[in-house]
C-alpha atoms as a PDB file:
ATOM      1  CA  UNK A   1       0.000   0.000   0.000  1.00  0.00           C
ATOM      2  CA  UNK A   2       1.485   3.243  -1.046  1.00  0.00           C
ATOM      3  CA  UNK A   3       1.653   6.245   1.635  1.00  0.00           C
ATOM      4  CA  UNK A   4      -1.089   8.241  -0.191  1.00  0.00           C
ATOM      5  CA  UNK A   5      -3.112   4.965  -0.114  1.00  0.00           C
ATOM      6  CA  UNK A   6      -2.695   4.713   3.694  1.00  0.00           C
ATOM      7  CA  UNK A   7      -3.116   8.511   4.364  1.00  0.00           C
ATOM      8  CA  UNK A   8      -6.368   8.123   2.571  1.00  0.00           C
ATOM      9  CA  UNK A   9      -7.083   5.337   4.382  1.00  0.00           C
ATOM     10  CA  UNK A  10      -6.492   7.209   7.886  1.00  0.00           C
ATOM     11  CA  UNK A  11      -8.345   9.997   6.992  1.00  0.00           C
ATOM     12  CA  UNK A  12     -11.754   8.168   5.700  1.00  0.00           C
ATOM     13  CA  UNK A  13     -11.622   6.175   9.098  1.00  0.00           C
ATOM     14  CA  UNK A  14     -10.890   9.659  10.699  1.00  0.00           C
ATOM     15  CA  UNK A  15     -14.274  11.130   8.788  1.00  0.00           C
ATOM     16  CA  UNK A  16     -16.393   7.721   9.517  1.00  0.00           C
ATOM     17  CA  UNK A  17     -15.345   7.831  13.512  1.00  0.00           C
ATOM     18  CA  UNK A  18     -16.380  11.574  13.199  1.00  0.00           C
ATOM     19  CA  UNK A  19     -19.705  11.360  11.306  1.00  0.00           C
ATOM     20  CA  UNK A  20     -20.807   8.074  14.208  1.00  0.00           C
ATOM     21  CA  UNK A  21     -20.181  10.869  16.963  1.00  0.00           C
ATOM     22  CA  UNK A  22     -22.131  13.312  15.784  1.00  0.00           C
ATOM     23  CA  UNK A  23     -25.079  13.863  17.616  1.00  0.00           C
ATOM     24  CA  UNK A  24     -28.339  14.066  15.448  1.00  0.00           C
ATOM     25  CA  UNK A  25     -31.359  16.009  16.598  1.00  0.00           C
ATOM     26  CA  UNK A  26     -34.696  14.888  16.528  1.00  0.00           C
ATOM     27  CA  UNK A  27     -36.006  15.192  13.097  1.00  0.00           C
ATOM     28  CA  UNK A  28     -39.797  16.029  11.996  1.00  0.00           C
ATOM     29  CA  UNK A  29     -41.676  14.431   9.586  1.00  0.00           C
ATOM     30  CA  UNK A  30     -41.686  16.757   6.637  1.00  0.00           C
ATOM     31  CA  UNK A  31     -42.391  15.609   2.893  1.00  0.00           C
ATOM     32  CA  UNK A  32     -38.977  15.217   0.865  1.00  0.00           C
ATOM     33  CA  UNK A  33     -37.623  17.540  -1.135  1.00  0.00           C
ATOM     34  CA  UNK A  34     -34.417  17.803  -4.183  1.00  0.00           C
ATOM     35  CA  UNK A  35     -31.694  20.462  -3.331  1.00  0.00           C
ATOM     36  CA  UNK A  36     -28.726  20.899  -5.616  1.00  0.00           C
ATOM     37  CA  UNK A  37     -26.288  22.178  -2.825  1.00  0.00           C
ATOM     38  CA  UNK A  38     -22.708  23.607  -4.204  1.00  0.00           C
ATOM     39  CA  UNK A  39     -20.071  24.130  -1.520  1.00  0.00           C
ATOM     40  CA  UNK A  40     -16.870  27.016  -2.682  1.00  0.00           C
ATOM     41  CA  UNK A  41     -13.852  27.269  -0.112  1.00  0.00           C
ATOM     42  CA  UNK A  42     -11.514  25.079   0.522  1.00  0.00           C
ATOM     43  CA  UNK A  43     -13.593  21.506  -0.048  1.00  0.00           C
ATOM     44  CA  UNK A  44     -11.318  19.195  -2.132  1.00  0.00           C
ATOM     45  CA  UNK A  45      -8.766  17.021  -0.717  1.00  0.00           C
ATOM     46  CA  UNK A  46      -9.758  16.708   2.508  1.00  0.00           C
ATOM     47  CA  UNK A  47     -12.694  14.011   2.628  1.00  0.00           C
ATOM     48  CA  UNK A  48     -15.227  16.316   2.058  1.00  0.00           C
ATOM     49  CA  UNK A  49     -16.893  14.087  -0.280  1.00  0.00           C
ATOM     50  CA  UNK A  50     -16.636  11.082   1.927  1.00  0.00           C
ATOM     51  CA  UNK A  51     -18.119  12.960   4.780  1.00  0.00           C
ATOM     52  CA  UNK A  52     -21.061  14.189   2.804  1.00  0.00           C
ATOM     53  CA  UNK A  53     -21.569  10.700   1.548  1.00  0.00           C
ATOM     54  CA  UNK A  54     -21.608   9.193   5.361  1.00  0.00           C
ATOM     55  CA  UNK A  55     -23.624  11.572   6.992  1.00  0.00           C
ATOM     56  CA  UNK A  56     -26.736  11.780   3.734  1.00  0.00           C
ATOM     57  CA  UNK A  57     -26.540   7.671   4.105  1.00  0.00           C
ATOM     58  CA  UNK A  58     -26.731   7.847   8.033  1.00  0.00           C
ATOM     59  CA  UNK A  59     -29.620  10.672   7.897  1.00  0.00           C
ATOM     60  CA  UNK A  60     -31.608   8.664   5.450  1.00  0.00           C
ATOM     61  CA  UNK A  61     -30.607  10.764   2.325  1.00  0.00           C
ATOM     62  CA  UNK A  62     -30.543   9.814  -1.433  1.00  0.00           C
ATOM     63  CA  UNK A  63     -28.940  11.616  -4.332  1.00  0.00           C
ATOM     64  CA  UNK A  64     -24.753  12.097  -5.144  1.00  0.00           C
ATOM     65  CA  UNK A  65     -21.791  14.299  -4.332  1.00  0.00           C
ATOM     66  CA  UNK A  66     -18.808  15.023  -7.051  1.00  0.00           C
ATOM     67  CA  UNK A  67     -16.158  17.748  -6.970  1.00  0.00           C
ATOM     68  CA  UNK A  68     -15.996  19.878  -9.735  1.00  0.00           C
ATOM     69  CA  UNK A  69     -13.103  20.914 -11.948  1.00  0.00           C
ATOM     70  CA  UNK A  70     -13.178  24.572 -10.758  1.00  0.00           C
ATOM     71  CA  UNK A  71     -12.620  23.499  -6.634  1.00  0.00           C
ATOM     72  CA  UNK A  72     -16.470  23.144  -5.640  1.00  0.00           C
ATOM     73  CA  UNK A  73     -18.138  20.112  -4.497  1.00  0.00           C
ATOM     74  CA  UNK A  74     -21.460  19.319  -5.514  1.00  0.00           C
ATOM     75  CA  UNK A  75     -24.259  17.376  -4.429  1.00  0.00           C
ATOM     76  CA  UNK A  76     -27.844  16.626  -4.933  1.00  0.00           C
ATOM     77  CA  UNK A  77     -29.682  15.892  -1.466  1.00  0.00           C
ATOM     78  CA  UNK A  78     -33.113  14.188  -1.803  1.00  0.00           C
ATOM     79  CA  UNK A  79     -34.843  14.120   1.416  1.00  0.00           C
ATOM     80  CA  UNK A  80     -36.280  16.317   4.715  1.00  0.00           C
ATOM     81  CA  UNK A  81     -35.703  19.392   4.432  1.00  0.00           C
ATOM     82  CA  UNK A  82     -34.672  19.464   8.184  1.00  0.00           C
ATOM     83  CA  UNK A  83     -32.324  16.497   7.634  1.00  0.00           C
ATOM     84  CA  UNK A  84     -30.565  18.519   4.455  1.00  0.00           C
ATOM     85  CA  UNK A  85     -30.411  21.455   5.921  1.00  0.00           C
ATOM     86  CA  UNK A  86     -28.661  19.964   9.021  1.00  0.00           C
ATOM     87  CA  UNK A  87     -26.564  17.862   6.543  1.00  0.00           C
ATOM     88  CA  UNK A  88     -25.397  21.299   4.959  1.00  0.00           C
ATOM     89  CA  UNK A  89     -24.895  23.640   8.201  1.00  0.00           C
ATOM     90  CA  UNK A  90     -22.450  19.965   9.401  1.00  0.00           C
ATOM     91  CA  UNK A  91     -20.456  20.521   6.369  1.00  0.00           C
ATOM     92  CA  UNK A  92     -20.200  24.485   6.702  1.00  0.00           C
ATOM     93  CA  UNK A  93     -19.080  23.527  10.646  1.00  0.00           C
ATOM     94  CA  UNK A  94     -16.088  21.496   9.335  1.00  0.00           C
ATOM     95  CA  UNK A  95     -12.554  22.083  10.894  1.00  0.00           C
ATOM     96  CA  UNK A  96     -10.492  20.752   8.458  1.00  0.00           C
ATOM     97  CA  UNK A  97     -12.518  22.534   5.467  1.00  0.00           C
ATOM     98  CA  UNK A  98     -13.131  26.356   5.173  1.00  0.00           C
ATOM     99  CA  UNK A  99     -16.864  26.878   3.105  1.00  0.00           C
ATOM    100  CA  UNK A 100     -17.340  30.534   1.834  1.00  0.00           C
ATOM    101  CA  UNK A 101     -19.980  29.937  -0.119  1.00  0.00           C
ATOM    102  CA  UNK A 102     -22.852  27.661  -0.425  1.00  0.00           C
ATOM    103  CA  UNK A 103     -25.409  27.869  -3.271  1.00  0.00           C
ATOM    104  CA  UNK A 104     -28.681  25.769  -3.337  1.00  0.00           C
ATOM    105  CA  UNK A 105     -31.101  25.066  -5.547  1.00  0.00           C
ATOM    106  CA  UNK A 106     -34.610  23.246  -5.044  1.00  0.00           C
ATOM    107  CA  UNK A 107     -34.728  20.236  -8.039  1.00  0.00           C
ATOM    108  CA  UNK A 108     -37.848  18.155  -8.859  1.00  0.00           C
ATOM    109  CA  UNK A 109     -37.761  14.879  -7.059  1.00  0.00           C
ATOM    110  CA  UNK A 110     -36.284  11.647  -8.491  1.00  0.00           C
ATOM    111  CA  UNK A 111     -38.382   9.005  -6.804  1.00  0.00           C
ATOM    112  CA  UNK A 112     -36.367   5.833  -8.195  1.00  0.00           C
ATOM    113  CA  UNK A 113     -33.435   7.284  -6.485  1.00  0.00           C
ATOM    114  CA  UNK A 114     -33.141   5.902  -3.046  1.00  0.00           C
ATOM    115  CA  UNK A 115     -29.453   5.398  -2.597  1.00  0.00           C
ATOM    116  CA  UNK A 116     -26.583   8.295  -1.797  1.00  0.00           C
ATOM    117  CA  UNK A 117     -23.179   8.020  -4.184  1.00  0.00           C
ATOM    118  CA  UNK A 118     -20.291   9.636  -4.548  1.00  0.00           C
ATOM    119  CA  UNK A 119     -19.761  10.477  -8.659  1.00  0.00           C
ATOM    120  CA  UNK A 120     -16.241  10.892 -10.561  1.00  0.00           C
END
């Protein structure tokens, strides 16, 4: 295993021990919704992406995350609107990550989509 292998490795089980401990609040029943949520700042390279992908599977979210050419991340949250707005305020909390911006966007639903991804 190479060392950027195993620093990968160390960080993703950093971002996994992270996303367990985080304490979720009670969450009301609300009717899903489709953001499109872009995150500027500092968001690449340090598991940004893998944290968004834990934390939308352990609140119950579908849709996908990528990072774009230009430095953003961005994802498409299908859910509660409490639960994706909590998802996006945790990510804008982030130590190792600086967000300056965030834009979001509401999107029609996609009800065959039930799963969360990460896209290349």
């Amino acid at each position: 295993m190479s060392v950027m292998d195993r620093l990968k490795q160390l960080r993703d089980s950093y971002v996994t021990r992270q996303v367990d401990r985080t304490k979720l609040p009670e969450f009301t029943s609300s009717p899903p919704i489709r953001r499109r949520v872009v995150f500027s700042g500092y968001v690449q390279g340090v598991g940004f992406r893998f944290e968004v992908l834990c934390l939308a599977e352990r609140l119950g979210l579908a849709g996908w995350v990528r990072n774009l050419p230009d430095g953003r991340v961005e994802s498409a949250l299908q859910g509660g609107r409490d639960r994706i707005e909590f998802l996006v305020d945790h990510m804008c909390s982030l130590r190792r990550a600086s967000v300056d911006r965030v834009e979001s966007t509401d999107l029609p639903l996609v009800p065959s989509e039930t799963d969360f991804t990460v896209k290349m």
